[in-house]
N, C-alpha and C. Protein backbone atom coordinates (compact mmCIF):
# COMPACT_ATOMS: atom_id res chain seq x y z
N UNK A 1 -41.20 -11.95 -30.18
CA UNK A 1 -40.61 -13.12 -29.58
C UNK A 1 -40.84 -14.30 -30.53
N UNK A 2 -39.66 -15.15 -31.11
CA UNK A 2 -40.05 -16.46 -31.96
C UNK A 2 -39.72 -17.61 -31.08
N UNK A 3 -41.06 -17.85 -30.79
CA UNK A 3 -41.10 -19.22 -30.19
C UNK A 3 -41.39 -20.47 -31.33
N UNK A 4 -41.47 -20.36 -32.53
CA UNK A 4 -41.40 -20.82 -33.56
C UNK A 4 -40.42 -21.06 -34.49
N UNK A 5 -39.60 -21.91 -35.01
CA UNK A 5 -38.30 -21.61 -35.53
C UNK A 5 -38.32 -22.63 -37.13
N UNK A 6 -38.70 -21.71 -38.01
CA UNK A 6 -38.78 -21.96 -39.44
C UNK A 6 -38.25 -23.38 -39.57
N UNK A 7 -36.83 -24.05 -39.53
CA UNK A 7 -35.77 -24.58 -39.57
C UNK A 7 -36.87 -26.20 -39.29
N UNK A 8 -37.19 -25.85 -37.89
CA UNK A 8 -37.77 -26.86 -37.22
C UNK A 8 -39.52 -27.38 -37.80
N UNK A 9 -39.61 -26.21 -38.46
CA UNK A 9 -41.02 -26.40 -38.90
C UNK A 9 -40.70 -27.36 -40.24
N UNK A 10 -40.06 -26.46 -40.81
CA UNK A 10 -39.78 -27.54 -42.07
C UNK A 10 -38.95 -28.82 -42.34
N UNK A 11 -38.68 -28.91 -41.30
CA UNK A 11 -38.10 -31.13 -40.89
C UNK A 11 -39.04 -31.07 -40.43
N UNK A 12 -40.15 -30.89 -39.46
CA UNK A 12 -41.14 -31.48 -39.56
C UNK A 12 -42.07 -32.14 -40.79
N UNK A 13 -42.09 -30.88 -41.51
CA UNK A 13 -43.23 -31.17 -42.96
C UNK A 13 -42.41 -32.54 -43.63
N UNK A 14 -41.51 -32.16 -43.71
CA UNK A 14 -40.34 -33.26 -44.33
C UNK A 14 -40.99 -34.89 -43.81
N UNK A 15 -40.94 -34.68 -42.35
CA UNK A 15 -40.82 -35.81 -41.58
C UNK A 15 -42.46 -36.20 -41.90
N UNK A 16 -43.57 -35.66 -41.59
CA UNK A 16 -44.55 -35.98 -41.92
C UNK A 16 -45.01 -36.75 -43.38
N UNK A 17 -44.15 -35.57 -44.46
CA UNK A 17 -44.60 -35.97 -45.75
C UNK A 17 -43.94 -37.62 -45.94
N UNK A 18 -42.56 -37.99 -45.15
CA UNK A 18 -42.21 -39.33 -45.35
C UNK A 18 -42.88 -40.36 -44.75
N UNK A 19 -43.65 -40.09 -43.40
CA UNK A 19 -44.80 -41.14 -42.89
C UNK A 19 -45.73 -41.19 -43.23
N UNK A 20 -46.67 -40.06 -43.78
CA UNK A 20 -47.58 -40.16 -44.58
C UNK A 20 -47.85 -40.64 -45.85
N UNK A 21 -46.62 -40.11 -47.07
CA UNK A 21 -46.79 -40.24 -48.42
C UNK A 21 -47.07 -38.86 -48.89
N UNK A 22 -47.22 -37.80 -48.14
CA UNK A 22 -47.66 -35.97 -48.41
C UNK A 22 -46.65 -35.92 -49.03
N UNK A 23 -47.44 -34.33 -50.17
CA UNK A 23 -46.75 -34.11 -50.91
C UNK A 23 -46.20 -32.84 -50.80
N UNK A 24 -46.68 -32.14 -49.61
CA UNK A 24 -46.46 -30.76 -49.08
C UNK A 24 -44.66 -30.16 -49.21
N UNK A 25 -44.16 -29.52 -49.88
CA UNK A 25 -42.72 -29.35 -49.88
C UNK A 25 -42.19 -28.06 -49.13
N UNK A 26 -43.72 -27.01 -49.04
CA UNK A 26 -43.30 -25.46 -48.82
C UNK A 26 -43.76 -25.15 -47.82
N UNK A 27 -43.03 -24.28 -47.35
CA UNK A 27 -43.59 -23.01 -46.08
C UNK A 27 -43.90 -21.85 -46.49
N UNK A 28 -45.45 -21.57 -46.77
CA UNK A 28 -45.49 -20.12 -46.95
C UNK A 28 -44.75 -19.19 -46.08
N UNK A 29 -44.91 -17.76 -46.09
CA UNK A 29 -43.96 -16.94 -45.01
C UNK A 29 -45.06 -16.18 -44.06
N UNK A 30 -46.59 -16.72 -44.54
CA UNK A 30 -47.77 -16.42 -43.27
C UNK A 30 -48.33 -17.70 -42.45
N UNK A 31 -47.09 -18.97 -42.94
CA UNK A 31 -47.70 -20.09 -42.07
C UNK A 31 -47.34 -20.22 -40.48
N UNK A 32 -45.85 -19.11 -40.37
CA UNK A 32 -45.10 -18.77 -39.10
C UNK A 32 -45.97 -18.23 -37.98
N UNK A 33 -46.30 -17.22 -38.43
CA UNK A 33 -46.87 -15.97 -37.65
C UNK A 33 -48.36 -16.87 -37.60
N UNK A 34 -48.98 -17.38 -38.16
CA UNK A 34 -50.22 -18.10 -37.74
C UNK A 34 -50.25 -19.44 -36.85
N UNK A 35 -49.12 -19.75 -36.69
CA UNK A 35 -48.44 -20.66 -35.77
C UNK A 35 -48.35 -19.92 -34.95
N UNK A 36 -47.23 -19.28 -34.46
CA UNK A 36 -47.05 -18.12 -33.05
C UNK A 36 -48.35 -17.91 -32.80
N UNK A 37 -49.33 -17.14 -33.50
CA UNK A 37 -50.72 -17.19 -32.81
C UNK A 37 -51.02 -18.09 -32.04
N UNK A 38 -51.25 -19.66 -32.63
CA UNK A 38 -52.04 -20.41 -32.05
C UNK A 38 -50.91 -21.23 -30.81
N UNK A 39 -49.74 -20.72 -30.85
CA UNK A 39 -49.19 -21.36 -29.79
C UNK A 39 -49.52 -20.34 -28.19
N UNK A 40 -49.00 -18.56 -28.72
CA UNK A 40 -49.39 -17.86 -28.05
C UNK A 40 -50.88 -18.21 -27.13
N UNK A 41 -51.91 -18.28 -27.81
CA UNK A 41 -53.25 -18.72 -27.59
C UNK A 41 -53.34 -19.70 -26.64
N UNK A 42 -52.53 -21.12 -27.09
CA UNK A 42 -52.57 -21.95 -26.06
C UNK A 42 -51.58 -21.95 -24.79
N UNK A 43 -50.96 -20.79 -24.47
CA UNK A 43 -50.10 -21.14 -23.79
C UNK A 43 -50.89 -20.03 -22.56
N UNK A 44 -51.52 -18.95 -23.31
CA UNK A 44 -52.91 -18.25 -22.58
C UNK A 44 -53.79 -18.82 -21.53
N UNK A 45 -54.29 -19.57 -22.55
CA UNK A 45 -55.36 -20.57 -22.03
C UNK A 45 -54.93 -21.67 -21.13
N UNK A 46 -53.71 -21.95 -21.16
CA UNK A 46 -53.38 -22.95 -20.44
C UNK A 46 -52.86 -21.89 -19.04
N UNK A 47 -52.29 -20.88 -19.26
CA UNK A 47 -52.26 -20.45 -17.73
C UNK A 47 -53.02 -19.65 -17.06
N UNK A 48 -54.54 -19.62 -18.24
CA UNK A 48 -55.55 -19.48 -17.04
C UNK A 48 -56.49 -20.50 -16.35
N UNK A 49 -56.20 -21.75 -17.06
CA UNK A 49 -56.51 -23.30 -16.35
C UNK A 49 -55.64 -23.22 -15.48
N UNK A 50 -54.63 -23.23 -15.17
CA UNK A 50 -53.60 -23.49 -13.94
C UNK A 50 -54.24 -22.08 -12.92
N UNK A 51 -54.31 -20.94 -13.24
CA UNK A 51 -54.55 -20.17 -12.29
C UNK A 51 -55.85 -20.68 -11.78
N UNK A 52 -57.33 -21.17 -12.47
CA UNK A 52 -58.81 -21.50 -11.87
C UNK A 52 -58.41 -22.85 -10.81
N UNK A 53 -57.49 -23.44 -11.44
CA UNK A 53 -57.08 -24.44 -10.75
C UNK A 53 -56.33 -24.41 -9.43
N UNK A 54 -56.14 -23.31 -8.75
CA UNK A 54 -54.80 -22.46 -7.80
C UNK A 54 -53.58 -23.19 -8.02
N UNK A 55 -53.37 -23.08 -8.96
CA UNK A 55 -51.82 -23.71 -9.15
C UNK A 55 -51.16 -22.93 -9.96
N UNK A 56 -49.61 -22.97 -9.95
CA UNK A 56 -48.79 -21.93 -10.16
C UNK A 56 -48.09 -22.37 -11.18
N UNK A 57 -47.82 -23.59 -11.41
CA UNK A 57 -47.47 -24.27 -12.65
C UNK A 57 -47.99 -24.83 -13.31
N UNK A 58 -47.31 -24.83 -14.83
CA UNK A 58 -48.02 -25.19 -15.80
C UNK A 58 -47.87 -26.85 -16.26
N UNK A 59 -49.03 -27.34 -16.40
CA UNK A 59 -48.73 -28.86 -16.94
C UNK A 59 -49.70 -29.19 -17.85
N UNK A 60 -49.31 -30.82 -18.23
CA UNK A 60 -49.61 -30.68 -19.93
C UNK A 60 -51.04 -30.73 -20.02
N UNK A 61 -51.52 -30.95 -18.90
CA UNK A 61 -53.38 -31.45 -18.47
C UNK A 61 -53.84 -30.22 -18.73
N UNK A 62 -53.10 -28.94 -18.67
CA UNK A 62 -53.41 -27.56 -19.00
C UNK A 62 -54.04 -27.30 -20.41
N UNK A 63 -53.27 -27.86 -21.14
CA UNK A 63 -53.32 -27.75 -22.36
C UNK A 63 -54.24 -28.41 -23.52
């Protein structure tokens, strides 16, 4: 499942490197899949805060 979308990652870096002054230009092709991890991860963790919490939906206090 890509809940991550290359395209979007890299206008980000773009967008960062122009508010910052970064000089970052590239996307490795293991920076994706280590992303999906850590989104997977939080999206885990956030719906087992909503479940300790008895609630059925997810919100951003979850996270």
């Amino acid at each position: 499942m890509g809940l991550v979308v290359k395209t979007n990652i890299v206008a980000l870096v773009k967008k960062v490197n122009e508010s910052k002054g970064s000089q970052v230009n590239s996307v490795a092709d293991d920076f994706l899949p280590a992303v999906e991890a850590k989104v997977k991860k939080m999206v885990d963790d956030a719906i087992e805060r909503a479940r300790a919490n008895g609630r059925k939906t997810l919100m951003g206090k979850d996270i």
